[in-house]
Protein backbone atom coordinates (compact mmCIF):
# COMPACT_ATOMS: atom_id res chain seq x y z
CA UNK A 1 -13.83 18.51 -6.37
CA UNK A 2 -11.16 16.81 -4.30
CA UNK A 3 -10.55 13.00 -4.49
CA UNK A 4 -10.94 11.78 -0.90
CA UNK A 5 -10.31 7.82 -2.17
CA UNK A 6 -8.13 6.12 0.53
CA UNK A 7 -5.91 3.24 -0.77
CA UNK A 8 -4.20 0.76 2.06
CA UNK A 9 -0.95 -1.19 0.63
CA UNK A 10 -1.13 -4.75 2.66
CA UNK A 11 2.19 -6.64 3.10
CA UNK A 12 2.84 -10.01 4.08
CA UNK A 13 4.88 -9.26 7.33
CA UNK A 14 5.51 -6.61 10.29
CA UNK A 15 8.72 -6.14 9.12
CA UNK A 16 7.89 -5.70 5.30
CA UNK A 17 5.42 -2.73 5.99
CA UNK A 18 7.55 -0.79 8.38
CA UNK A 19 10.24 -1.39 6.22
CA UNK A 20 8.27 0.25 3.06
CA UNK A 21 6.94 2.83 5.32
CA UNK A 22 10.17 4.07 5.86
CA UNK A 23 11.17 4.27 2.44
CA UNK A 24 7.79 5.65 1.59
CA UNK A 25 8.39 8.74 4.45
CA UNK A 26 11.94 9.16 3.95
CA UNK A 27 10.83 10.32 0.12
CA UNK A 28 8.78 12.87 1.94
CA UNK A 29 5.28 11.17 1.10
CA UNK A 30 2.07 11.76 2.84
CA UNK A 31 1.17 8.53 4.36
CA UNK A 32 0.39 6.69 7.99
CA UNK A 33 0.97 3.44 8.80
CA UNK A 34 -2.71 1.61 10.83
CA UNK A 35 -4.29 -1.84 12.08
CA UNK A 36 -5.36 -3.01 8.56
CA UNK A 37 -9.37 -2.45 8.21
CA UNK A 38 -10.78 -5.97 9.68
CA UNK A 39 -12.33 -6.64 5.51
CA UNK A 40 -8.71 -6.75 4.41
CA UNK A 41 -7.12 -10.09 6.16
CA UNK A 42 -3.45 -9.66 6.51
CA UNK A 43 -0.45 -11.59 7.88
CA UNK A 44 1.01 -9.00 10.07
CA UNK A 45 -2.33 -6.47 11.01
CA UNK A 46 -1.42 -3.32 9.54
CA UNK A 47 -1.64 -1.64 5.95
CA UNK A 48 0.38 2.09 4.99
CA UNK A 49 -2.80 4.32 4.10
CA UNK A 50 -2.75 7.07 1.63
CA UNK A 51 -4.15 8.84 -0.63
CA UNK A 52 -5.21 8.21 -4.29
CA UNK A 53 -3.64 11.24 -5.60
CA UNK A 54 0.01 9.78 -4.63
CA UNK A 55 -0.48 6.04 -6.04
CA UNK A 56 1.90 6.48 -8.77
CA UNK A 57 4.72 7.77 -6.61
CA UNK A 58 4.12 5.40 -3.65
CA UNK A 59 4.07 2.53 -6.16
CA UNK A 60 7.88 3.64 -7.88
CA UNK A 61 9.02 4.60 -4.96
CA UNK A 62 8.45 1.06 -3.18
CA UNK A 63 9.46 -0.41 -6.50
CA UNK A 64 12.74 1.48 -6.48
CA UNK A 65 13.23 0.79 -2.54
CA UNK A 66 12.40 -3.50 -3.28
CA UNK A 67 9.30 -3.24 -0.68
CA UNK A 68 6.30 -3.87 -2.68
CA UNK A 69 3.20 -5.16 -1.24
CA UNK A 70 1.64 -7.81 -1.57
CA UNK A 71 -2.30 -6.20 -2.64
CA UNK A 72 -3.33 -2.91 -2.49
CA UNK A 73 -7.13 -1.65 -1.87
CA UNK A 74 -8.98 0.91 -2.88
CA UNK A 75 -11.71 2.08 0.18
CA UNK A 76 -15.41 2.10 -1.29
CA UNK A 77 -17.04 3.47 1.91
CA UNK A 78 -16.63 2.42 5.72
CA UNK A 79 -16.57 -1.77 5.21
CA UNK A 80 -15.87 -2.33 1.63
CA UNK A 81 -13.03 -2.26 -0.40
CA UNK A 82 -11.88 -3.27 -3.74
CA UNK A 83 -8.33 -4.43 -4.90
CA UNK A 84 -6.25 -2.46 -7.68
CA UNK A 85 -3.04 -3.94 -8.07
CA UNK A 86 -2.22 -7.34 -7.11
CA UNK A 87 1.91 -9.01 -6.62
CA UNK A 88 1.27 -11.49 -8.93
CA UNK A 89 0.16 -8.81 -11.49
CA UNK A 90 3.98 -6.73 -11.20
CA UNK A 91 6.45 -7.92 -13.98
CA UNK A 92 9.56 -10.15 -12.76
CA UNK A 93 13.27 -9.26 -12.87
CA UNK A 94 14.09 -9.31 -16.51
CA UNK A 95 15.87 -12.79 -17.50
């Protein structure tokens, strides 16, 4: 059976998420940039939505572009979601 899990990547400004969401299409993944759900507050309104079976490659792909979110949610059903991966949680530049 299919995973049909939706995860939405949250950034903290207009220009951060359109900026990722370029990187994220120009490596040819599956993705669409909406008005964030109203349960996730954001900064600048919108989230990149995709699907669970590309997490890995969205997250080294905004890695390797510099465009990482700021949270990313996991949908539960139509109003809830839970978070999975969290800035503060990412390593720092090596010292």
């Amino acid at each position: 059976m299919p995973d049909n899990t939706l995860y939405f990547a949250v950034f903290n400004s207009a220009h951060r998420v359109m900026k990722a969401e370029a990187v994220l299409k120009r490596s040819g993944l599956q993705l669409m940039l909406v008005p964030a759900p109203r349960a996730l507050a954001t900064d600048c309104g919108l989230a990149i939505r995709y699907a669970v079976t590309i997490h890995d490659l969205v997250l080294k792909t905004l890695r390797s572009g510099e465009t990482m979110p700021e949270i990313i949610f996991r949908q539960i059903d139509q109003t809830h979601y839970e978070p999975i991966w969290k800035a503060e949680t990412e390593p720092g530049p090596p010292e």
